[in-house]
N, C-alpha and C. Protein backbone atom coordinates (compact mmCIF):
# COMPACT_ATOMS: atom_id res chain seq x y z
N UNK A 1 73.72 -36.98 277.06
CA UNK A 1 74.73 -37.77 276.41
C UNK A 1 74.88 -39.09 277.17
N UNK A 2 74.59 -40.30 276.33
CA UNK A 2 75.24 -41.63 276.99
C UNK A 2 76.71 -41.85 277.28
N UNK A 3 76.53 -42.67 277.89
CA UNK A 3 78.43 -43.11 278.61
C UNK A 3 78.63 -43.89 277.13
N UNK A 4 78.15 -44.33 275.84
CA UNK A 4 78.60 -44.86 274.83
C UNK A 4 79.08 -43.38 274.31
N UNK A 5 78.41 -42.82 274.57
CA UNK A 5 78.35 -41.30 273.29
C UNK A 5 79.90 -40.75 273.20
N UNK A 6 79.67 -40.34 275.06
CA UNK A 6 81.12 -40.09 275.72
C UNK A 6 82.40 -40.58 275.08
N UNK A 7 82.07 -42.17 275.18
CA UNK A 7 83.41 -42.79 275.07
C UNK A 7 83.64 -43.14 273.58
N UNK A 8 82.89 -42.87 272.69
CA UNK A 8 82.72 -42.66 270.61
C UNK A 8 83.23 -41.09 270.99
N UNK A 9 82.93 -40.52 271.66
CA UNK A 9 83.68 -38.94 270.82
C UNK A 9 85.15 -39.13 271.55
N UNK A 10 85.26 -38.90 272.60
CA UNK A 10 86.59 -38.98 273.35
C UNK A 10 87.49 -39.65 272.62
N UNK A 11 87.13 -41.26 271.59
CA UNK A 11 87.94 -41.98 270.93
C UNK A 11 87.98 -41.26 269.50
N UNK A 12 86.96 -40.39 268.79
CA UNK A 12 86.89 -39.98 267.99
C UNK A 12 87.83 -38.88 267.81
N UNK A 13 88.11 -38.17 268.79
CA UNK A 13 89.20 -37.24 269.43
C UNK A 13 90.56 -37.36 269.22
N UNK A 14 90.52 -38.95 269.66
CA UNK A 14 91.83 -39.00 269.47
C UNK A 14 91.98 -39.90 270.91
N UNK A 15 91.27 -40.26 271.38
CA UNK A 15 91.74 -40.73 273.23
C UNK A 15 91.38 -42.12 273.03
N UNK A 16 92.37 -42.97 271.98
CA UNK A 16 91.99 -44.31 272.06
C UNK A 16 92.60 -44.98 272.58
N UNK A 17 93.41 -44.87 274.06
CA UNK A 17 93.64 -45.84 274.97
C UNK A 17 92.75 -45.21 276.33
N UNK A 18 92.06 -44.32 275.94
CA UNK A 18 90.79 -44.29 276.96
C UNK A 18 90.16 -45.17 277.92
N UNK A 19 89.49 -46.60 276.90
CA UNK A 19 89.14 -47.79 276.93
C UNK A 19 90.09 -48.55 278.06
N UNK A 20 91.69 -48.29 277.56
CA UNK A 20 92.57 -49.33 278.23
C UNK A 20 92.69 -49.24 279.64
N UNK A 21 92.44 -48.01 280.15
CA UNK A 21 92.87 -47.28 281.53
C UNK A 21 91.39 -47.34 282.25
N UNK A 22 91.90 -48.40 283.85
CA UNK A 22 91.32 -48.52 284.80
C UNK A 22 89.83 -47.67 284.86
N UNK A 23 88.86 -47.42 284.73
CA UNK A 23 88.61 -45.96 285.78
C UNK A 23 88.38 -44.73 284.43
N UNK A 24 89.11 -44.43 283.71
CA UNK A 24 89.51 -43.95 282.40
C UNK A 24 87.27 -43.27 282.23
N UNK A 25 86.34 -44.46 281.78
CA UNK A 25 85.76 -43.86 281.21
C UNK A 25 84.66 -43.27 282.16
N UNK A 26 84.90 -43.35 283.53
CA UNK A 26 84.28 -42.68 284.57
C UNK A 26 84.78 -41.40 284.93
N UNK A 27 85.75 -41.06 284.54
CA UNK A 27 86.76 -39.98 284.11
C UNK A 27 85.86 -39.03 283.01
N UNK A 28 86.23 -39.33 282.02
CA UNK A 28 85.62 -38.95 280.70
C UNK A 28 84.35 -39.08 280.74
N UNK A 29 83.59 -39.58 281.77
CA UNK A 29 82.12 -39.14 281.90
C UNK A 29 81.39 -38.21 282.39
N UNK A 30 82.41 -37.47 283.71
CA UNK A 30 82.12 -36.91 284.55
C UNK A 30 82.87 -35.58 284.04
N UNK A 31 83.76 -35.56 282.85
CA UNK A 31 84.28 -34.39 282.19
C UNK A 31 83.51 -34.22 281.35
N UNK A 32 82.45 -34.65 280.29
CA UNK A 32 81.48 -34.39 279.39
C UNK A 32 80.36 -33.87 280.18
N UNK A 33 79.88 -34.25 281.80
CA UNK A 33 79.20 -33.74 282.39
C UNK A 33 79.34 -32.13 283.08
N UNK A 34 80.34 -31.55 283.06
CA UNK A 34 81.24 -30.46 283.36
C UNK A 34 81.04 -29.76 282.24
N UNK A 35 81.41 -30.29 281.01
CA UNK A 35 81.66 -29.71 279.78
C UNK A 35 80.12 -29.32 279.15
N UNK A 36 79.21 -30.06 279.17
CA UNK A 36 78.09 -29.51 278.79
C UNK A 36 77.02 -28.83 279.90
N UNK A 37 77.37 -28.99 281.38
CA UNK A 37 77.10 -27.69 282.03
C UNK A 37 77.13 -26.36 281.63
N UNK A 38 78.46 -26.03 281.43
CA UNK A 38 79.20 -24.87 281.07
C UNK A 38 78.10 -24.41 279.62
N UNK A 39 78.24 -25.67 278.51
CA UNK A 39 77.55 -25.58 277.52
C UNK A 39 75.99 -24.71 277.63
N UNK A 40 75.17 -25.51 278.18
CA UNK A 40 74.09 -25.13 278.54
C UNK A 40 73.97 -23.83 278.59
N UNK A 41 74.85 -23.37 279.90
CA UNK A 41 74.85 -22.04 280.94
C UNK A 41 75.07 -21.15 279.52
N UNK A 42 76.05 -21.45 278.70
CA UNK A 42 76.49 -20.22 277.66
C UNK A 42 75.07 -20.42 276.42
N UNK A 43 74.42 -21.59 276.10
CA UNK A 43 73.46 -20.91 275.86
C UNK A 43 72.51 -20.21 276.05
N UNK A 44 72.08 -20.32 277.67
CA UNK A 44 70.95 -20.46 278.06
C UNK A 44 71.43 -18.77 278.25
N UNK A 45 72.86 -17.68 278.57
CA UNK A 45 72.74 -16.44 278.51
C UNK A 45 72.86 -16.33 277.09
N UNK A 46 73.00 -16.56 275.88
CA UNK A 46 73.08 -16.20 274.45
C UNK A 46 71.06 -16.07 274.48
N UNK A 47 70.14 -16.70 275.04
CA UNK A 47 68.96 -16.64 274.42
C UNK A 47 68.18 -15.69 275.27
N UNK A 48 69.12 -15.18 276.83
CA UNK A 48 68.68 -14.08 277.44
C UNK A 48 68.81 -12.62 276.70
N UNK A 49 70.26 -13.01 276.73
CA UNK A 49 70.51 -11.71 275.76
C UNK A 49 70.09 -11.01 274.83
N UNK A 50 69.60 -12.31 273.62
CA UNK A 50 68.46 -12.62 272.63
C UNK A 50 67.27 -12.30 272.85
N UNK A 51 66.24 -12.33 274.38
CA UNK A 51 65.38 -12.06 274.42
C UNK A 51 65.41 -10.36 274.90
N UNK A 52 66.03 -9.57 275.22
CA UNK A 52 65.86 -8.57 276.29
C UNK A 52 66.20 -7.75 275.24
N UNK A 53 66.67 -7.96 273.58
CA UNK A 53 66.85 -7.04 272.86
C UNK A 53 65.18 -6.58 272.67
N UNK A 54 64.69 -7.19 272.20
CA UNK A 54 63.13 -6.94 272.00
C UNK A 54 62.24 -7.85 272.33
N UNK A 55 62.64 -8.85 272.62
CA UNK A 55 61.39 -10.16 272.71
C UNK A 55 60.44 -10.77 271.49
N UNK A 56 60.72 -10.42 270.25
CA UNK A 56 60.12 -10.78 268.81
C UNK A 56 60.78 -11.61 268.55
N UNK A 57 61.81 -12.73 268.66
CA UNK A 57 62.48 -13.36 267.77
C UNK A 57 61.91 -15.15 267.70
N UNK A 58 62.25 -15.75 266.57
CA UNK A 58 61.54 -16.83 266.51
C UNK A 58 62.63 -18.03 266.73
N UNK A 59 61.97 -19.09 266.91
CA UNK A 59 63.16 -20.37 267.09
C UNK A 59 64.19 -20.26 266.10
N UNK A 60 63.83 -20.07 265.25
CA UNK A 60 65.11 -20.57 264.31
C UNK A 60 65.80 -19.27 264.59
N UNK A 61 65.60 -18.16 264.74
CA UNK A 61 66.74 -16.71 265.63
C UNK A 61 67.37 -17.48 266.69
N UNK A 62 66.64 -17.66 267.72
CA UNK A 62 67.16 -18.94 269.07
C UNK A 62 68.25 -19.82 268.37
N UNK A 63 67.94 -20.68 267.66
CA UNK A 63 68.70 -21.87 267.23
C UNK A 63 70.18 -21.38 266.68
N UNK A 64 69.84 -20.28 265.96
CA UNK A 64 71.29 -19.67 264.75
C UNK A 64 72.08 -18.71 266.04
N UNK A 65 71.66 -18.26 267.09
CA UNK A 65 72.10 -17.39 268.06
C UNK A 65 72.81 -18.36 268.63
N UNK A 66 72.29 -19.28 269.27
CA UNK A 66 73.11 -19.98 269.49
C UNK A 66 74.03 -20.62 269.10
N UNK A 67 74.18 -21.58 267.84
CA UNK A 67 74.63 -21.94 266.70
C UNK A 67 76.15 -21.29 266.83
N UNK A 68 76.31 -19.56 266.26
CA UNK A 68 77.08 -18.81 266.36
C UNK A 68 77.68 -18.26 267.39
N UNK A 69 76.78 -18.31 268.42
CA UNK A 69 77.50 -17.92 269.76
C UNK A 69 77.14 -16.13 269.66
N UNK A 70 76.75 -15.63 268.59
CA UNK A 70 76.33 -13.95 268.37
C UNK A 70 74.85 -13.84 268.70
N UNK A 71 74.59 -13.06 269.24
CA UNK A 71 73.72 -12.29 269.26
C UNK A 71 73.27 -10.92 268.18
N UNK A 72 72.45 -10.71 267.34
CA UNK A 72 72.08 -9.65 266.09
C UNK A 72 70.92 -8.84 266.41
């Protein structure tokens, strides 16, 4: 994610004096960096989980597992 991306969703959100405040989007950069850590980590066990049922499944199983957050 770019520091533009960041600061279009954060305002998209609703955080449009984001911009106004000192410091503000170094803030909100380093919380999207946190936030899609976490992201990652919860996919990256949704496609373990996914694999150790049987190991047959194809990307688009991967993609919708994740997608949903379920495992089938």
């Amino acid at each position: 994610m770019t520091r533009e991306e960041i600061i279009r969703m954060a305002r998209e959100a609703g955080i449009g004096w984001a911009g106004a405040l000192g410091g503000m989007d170094d803030f909100l950069e380093h919380f999207a960096a946190l936030v899609a850590a976490h992201e990652r980590e919860e996919c990256a066990k949704v496609c373990e989980k996914l694999w150790t049922i049987d190991g047959q499944h194809t990307a688009d199983e991967f993609a919708a597992a994740i997608r949903t957050r379920e495992v089938k």
